[in-house]
N, C-alpha and C. Protein backbone atom coordinates (compact mmCIF):
# COMPACT_ATOMS: atom_id res chain seq x y z
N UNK A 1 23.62 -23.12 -9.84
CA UNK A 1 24.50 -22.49 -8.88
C UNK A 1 24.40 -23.22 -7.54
N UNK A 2 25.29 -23.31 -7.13
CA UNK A 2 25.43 -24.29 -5.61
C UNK A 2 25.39 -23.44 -4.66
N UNK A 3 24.12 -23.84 -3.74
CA UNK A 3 24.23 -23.06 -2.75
C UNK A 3 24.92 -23.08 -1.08
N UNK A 4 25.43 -21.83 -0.78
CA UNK A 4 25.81 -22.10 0.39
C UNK A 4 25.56 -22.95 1.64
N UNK A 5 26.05 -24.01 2.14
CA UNK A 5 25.43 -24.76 2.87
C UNK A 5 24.39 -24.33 4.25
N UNK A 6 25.39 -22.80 4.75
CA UNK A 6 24.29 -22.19 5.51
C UNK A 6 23.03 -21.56 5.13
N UNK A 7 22.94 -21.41 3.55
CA UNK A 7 21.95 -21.10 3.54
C UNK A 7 20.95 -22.36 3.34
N UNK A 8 21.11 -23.73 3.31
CA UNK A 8 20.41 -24.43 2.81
C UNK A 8 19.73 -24.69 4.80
N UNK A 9 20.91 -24.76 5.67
CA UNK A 9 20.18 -24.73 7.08
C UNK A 9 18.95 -23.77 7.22
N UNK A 10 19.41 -22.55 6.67
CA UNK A 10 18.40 -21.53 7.15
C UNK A 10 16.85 -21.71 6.46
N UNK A 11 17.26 -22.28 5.39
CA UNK A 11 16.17 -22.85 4.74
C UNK A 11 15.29 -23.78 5.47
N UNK A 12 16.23 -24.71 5.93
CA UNK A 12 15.54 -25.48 6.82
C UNK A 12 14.59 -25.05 8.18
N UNK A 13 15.43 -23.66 8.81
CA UNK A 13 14.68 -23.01 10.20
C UNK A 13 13.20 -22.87 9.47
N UNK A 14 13.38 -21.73 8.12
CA UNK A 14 12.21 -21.18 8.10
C UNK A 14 11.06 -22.46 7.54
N UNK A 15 11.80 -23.39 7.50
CA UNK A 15 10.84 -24.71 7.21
C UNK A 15 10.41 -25.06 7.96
N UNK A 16 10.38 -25.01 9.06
CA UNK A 16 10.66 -25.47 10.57
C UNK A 16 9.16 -24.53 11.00
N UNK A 17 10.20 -23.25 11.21
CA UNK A 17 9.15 -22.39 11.71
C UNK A 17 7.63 -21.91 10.69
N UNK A 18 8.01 -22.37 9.41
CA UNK A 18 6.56 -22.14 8.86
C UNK A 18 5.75 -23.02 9.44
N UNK A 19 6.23 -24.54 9.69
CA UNK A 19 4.69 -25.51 10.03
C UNK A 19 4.63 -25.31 11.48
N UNK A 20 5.45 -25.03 12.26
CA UNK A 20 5.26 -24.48 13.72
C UNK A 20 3.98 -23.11 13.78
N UNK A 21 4.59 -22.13 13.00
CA UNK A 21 3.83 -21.39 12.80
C UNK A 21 1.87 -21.65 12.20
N UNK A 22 2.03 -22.84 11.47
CA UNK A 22 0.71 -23.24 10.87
C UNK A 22 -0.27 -24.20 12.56
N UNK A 23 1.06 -24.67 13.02
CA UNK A 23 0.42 -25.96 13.80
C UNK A 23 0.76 -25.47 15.15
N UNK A 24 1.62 -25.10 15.84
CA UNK A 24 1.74 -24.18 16.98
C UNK A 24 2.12 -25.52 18.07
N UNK A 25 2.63 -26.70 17.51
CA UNK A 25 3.24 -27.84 18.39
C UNK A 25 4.25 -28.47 17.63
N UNK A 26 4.37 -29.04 18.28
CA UNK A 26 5.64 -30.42 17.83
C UNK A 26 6.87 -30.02 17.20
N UNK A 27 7.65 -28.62 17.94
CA UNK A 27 8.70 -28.18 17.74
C UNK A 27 9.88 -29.19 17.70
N UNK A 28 10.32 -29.52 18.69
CA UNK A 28 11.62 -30.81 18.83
C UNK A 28 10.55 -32.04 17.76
N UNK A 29 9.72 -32.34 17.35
CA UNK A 29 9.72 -33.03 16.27
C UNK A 29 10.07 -32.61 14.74
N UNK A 30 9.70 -31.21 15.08
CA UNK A 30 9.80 -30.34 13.67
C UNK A 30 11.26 -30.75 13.42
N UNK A 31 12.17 -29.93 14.31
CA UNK A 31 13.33 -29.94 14.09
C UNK A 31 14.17 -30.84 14.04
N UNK A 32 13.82 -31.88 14.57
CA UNK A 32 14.87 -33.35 14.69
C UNK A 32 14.17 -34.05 13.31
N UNK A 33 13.01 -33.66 12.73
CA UNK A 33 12.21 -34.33 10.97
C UNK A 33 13.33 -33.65 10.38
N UNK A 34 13.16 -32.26 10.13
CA UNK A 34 13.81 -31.37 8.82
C UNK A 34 14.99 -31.20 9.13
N UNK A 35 15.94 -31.64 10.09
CA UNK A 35 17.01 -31.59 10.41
C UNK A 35 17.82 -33.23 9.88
N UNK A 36 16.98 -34.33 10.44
CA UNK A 36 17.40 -35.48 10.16
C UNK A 36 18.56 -35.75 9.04
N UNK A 37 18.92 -35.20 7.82
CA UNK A 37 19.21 -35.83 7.10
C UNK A 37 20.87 -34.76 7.01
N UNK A 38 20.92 -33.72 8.00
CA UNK A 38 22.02 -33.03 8.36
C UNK A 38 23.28 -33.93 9.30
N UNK A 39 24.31 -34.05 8.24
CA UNK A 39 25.49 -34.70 9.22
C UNK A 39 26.02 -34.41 10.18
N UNK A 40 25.88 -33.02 10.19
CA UNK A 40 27.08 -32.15 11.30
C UNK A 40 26.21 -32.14 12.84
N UNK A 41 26.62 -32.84 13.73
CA UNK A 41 26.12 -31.69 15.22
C UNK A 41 25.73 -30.50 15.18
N UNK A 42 27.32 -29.74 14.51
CA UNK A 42 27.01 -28.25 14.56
C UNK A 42 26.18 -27.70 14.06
N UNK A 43 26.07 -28.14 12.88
CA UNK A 43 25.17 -27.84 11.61
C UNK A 43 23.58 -27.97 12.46
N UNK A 44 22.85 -29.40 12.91
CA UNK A 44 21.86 -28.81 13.45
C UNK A 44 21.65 -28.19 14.74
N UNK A 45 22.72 -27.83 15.25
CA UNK A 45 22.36 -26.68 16.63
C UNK A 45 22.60 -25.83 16.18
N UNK A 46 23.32 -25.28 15.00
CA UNK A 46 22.81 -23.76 14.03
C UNK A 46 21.84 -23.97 13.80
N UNK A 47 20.78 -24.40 13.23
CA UNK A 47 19.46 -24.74 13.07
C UNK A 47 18.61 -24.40 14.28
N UNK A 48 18.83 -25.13 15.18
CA UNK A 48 17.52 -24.79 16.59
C UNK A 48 17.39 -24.42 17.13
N UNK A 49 19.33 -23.34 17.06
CA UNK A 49 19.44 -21.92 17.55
C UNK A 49 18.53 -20.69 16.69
N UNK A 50 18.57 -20.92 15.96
CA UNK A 50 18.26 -20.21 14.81
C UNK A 50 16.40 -20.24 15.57
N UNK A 51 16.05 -20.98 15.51
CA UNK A 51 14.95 -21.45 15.44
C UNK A 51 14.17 -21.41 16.70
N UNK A 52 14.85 -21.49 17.71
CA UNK A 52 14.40 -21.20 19.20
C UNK A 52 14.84 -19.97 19.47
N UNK A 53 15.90 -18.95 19.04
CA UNK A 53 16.06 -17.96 19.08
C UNK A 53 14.89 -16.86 18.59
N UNK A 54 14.14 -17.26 17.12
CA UNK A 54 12.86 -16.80 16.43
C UNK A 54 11.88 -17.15 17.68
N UNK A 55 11.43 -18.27 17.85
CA UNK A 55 10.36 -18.13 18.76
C UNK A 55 10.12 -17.75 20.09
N UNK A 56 11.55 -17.79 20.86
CA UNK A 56 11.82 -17.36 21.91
C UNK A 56 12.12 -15.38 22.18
N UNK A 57 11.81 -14.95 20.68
CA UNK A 57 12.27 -13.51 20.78
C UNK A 57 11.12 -12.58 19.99
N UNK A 58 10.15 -13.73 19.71
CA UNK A 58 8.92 -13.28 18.87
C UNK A 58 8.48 -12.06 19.18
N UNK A 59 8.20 -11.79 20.05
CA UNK A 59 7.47 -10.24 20.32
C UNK A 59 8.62 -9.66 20.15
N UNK A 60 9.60 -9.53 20.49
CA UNK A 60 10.81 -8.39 20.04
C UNK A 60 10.88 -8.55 18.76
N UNK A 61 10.86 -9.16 17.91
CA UNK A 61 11.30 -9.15 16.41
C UNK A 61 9.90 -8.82 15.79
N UNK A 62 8.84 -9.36 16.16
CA UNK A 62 7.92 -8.35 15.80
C UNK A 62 7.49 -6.92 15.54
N UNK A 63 8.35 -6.85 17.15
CA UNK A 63 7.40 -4.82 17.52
C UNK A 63 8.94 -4.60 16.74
N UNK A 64 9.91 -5.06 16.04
CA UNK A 64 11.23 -4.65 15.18
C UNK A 64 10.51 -3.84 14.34
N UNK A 65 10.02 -5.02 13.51
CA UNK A 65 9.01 -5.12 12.18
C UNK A 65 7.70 -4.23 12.36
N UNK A 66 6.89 -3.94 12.98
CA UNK A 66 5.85 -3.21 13.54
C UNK A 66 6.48 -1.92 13.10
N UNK A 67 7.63 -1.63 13.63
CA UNK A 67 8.11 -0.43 13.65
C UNK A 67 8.60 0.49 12.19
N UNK A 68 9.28 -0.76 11.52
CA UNK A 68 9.10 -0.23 10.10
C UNK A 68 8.24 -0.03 9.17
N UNK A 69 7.27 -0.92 9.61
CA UNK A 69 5.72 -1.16 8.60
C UNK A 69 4.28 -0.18 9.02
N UNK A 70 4.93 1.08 8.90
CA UNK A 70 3.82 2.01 9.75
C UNK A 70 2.60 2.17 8.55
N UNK A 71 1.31 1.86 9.55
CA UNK A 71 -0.29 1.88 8.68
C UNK A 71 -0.18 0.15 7.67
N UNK A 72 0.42 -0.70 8.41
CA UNK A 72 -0.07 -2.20 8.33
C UNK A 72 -0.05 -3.04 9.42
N UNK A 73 -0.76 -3.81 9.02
CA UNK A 73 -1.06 -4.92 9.95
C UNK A 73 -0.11 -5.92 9.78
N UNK A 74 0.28 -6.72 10.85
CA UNK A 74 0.95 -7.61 10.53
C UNK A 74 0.54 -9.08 9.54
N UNK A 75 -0.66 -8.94 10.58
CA UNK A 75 -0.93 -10.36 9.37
C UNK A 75 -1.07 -10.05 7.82
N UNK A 76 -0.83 -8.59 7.47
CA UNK A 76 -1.25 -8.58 5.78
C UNK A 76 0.34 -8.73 5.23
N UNK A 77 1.48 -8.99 5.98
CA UNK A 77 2.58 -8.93 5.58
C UNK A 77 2.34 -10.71 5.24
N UNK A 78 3.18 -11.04 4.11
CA UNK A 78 2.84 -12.73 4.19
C UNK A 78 3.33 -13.66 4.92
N UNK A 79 3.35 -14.52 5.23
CA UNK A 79 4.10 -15.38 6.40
C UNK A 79 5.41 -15.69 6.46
N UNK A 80 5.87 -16.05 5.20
CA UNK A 80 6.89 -16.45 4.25
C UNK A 80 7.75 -15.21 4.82
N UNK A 81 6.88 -13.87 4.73
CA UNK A 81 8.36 -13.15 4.42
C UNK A 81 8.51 -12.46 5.88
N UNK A 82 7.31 -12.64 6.71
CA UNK A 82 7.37 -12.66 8.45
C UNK A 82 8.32 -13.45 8.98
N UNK A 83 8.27 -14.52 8.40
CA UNK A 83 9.22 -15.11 9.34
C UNK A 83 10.62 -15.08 8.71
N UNK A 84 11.15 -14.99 7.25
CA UNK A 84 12.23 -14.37 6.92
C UNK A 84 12.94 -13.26 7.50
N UNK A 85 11.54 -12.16 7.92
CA UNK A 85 12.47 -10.63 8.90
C UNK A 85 12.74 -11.06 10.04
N UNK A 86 11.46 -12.14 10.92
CA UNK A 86 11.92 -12.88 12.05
C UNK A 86 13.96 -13.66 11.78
N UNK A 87 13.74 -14.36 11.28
CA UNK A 87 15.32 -15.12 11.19
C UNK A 87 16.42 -13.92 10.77
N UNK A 88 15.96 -12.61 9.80
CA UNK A 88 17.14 -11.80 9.60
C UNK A 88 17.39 -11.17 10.87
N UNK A 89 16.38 -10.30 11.33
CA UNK A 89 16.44 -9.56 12.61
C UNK A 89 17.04 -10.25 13.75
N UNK A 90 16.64 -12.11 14.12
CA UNK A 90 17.21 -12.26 15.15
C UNK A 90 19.08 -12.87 14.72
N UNK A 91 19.49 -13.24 13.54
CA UNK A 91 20.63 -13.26 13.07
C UNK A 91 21.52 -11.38 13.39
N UNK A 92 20.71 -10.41 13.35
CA UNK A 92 21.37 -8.99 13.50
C UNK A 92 21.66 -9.14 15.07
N UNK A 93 20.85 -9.44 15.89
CA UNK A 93 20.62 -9.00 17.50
C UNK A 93 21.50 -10.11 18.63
N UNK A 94 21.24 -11.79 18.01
CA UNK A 94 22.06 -13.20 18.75
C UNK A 94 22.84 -13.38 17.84
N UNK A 95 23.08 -13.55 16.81
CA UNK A 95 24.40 -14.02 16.35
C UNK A 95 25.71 -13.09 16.11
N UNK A 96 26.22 -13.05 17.14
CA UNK A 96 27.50 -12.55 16.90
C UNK A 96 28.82 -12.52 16.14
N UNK A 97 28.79 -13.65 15.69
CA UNK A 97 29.64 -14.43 14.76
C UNK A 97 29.55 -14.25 13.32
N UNK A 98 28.13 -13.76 12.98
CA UNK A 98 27.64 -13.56 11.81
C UNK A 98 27.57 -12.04 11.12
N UNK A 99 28.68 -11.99 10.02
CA UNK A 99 28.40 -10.63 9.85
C UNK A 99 26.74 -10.11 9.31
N UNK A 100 26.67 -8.97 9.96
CA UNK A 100 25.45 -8.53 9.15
C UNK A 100 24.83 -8.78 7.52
N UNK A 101 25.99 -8.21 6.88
CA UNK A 101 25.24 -8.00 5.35
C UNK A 101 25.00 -9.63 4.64
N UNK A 102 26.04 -10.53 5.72
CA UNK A 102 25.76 -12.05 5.11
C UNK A 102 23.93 -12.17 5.55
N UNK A 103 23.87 -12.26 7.06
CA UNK A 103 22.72 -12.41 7.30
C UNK A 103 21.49 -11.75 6.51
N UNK A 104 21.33 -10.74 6.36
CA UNK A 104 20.67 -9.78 5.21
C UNK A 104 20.99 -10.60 3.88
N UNK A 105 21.84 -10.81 3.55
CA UNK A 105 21.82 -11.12 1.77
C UNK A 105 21.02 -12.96 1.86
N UNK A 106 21.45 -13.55 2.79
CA UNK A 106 21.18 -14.89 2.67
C UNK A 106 19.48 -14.88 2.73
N UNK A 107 19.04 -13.47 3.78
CA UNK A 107 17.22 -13.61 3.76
C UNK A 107 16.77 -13.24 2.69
N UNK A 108 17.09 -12.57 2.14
CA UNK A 108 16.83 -11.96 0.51
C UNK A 108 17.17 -12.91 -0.42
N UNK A 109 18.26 -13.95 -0.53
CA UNK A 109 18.15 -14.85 -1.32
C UNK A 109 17.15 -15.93 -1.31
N UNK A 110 16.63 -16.09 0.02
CA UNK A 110 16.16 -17.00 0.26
C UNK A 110 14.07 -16.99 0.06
N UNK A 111 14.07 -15.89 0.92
CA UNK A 111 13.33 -14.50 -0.72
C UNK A 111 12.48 -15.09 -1.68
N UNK A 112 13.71 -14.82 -2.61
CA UNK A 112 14.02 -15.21 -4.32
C UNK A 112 13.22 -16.07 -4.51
N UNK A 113 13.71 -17.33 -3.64
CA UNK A 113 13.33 -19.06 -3.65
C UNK A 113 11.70 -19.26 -3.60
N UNK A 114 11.19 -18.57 -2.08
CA UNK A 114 10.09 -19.11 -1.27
C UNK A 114 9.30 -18.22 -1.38
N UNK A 115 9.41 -16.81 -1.97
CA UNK A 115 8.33 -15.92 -1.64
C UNK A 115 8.56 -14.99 -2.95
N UNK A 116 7.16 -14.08 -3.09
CA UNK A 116 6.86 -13.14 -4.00
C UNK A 116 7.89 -12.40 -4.90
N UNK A 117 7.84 -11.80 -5.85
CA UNK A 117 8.49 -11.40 -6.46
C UNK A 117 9.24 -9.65 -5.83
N UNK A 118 8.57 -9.66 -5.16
CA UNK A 118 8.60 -8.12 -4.58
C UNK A 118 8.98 -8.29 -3.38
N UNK A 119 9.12 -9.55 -2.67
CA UNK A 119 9.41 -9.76 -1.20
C UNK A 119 10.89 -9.28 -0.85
N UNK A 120 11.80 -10.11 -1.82
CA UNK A 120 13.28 -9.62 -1.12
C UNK A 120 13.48 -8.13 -1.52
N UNK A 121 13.14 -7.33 -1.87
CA UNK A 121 13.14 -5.63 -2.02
C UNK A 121 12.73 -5.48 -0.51
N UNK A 122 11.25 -6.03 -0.38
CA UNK A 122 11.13 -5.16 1.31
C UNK A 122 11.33 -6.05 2.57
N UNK A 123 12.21 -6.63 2.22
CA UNK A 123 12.61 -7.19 3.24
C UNK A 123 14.09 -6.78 3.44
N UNK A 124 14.52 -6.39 2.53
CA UNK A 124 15.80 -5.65 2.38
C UNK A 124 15.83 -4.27 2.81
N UNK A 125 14.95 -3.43 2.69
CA UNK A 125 13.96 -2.32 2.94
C UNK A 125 14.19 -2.26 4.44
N UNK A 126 13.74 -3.37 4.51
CA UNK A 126 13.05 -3.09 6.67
C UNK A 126 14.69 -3.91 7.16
N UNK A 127 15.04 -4.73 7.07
CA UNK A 127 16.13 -5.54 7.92
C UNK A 127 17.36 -4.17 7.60
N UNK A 128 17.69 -3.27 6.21
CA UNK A 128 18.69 -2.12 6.31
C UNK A 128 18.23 -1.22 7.20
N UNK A 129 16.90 -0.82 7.54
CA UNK A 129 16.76 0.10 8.29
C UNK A 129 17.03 -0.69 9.62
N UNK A 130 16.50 -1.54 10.23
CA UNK A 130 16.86 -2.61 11.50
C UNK A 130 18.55 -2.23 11.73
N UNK A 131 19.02 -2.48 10.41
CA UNK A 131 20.88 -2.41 10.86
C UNK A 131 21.16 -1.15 11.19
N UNK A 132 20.66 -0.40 10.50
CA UNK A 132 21.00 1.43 10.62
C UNK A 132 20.79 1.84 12.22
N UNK A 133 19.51 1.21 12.63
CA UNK A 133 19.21 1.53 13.50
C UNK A 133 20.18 0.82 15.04
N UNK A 134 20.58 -0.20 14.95
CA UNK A 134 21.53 -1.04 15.45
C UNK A 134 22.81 -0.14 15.75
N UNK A 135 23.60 0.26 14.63
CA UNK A 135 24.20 0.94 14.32
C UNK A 135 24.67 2.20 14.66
N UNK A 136 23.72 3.13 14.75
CA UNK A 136 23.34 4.32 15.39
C UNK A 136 22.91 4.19 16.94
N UNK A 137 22.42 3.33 17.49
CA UNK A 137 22.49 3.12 18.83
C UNK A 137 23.16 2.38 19.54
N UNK A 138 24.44 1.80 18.46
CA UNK A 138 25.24 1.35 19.11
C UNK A 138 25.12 -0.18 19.89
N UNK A 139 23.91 -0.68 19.52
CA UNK A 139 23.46 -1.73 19.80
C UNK A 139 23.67 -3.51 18.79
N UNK A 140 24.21 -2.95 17.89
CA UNK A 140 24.92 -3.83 17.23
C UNK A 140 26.15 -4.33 17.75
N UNK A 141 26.14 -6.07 18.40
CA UNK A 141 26.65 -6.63 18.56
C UNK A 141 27.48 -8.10 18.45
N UNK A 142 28.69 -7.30 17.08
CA UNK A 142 29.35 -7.97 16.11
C UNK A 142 30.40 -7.98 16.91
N UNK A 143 31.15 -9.52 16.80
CA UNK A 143 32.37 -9.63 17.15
C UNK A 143 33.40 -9.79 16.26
N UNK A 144 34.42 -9.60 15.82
CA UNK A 144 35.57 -10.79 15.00
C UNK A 144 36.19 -9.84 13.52
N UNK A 145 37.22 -9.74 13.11
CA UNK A 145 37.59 -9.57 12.28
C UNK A 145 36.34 -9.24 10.83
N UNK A 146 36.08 -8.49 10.40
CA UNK A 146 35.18 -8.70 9.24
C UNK A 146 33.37 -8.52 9.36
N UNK A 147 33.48 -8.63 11.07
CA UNK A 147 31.81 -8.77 11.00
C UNK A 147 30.85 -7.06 11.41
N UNK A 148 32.04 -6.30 11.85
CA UNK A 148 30.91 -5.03 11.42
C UNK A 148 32.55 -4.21 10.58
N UNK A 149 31.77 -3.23 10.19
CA UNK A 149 32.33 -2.04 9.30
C UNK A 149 33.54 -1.65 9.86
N UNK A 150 34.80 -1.50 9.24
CA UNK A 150 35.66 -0.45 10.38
C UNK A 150 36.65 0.57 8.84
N UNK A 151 37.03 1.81 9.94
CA UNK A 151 37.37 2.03 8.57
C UNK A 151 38.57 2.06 8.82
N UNK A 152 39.67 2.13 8.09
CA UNK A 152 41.19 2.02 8.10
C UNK A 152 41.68 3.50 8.87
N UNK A 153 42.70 3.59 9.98
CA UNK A 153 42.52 4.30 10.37
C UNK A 153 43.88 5.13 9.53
N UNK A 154 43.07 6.56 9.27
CA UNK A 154 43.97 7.69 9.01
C UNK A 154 45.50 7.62 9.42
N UNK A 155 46.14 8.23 8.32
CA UNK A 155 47.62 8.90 8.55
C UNK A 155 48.04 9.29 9.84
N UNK A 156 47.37 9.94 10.14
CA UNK A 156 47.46 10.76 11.69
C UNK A 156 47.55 9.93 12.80
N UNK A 157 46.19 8.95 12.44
CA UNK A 157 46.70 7.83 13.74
C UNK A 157 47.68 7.05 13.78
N UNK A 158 47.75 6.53 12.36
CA UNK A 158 48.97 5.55 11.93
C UNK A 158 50.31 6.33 13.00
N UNK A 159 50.71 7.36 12.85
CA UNK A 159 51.87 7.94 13.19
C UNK A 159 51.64 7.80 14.92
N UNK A 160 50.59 8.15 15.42
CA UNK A 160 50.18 8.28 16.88
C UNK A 160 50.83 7.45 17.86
N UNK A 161 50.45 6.34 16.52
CA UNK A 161 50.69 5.10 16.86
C UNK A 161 52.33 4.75 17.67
């Protein structure tokens, strides 16, 4: 099955941010290595947005995650799938452009690939409650045709109209 080309970028962030995460330097090397062989401009400034957005929002996407994972520690969550809720959560909060359930389905596929057998369940788990919560406070900020929920509006309005 051929995969989506954005998801093969995102693949690349959390590639990015795993050895960042192991080594804690050489970011603009990270990203201009695992990026290198990407044609598009755009294509890698989706990437280091992606990617400087995660590290630049770390404690917020953390205490996200903190919040769903009540009576654990963070470090017993695995890294793999830390920094997967990192890239879903900050895809829900900076990317505007991006509908939600893409962002959610692409971390869960990606999941599948790189991590445990049980990972994309709770990571699906915590990033639906993240949206709910978005959602309900009104803090979800989707722009564009398609990228949050709407529902068709009633008869009644139709006529209002």
């Amino acid at each position: 099955m051929k995969k989506f080309y954005r998801r093969i970028l995102r693949e690349k962030a959390l590639q990015i941010l795993y050895a960042y995460e192991l080594n804690g330097e050489g970011l603009t090397d990270l990203v201009e290595g695992l990026t290198s062989d990407v044609k598009s401009k755009a294509d890698r400034e989706f990437t280091a947005k992606l990617v400087n957005n995660v590290i630049a929002n770390r404690e917020l996407l953390d205490n996200k995650i903190k919040e769903r994972v009540n009576n654990w520690e963070m470090e017993r969550i695995a890294l793999i799938d830390r920094i997967l809720l990192r890239i879903g959560i900050s895809e829900l909060l900076f990317a505007p452009d991006i509908p939600p359930k893409v962002s959610i389905n692409e971390v869960i596929e990606i999941a599948k690939d790189y991590s445990t057998s049980n990972s994309s369940k709770f990571i699906n788990g915590i990033l639906d409650a993240i949206l709910s919560e978005l959602k309900n406070s009104g803090k979800l900020n989707k722009t564009g045709r398609g990228l949050i929920e709407e529902s068709l509006p009633t008869k009644s309005k139709r006529e209002a109209k």
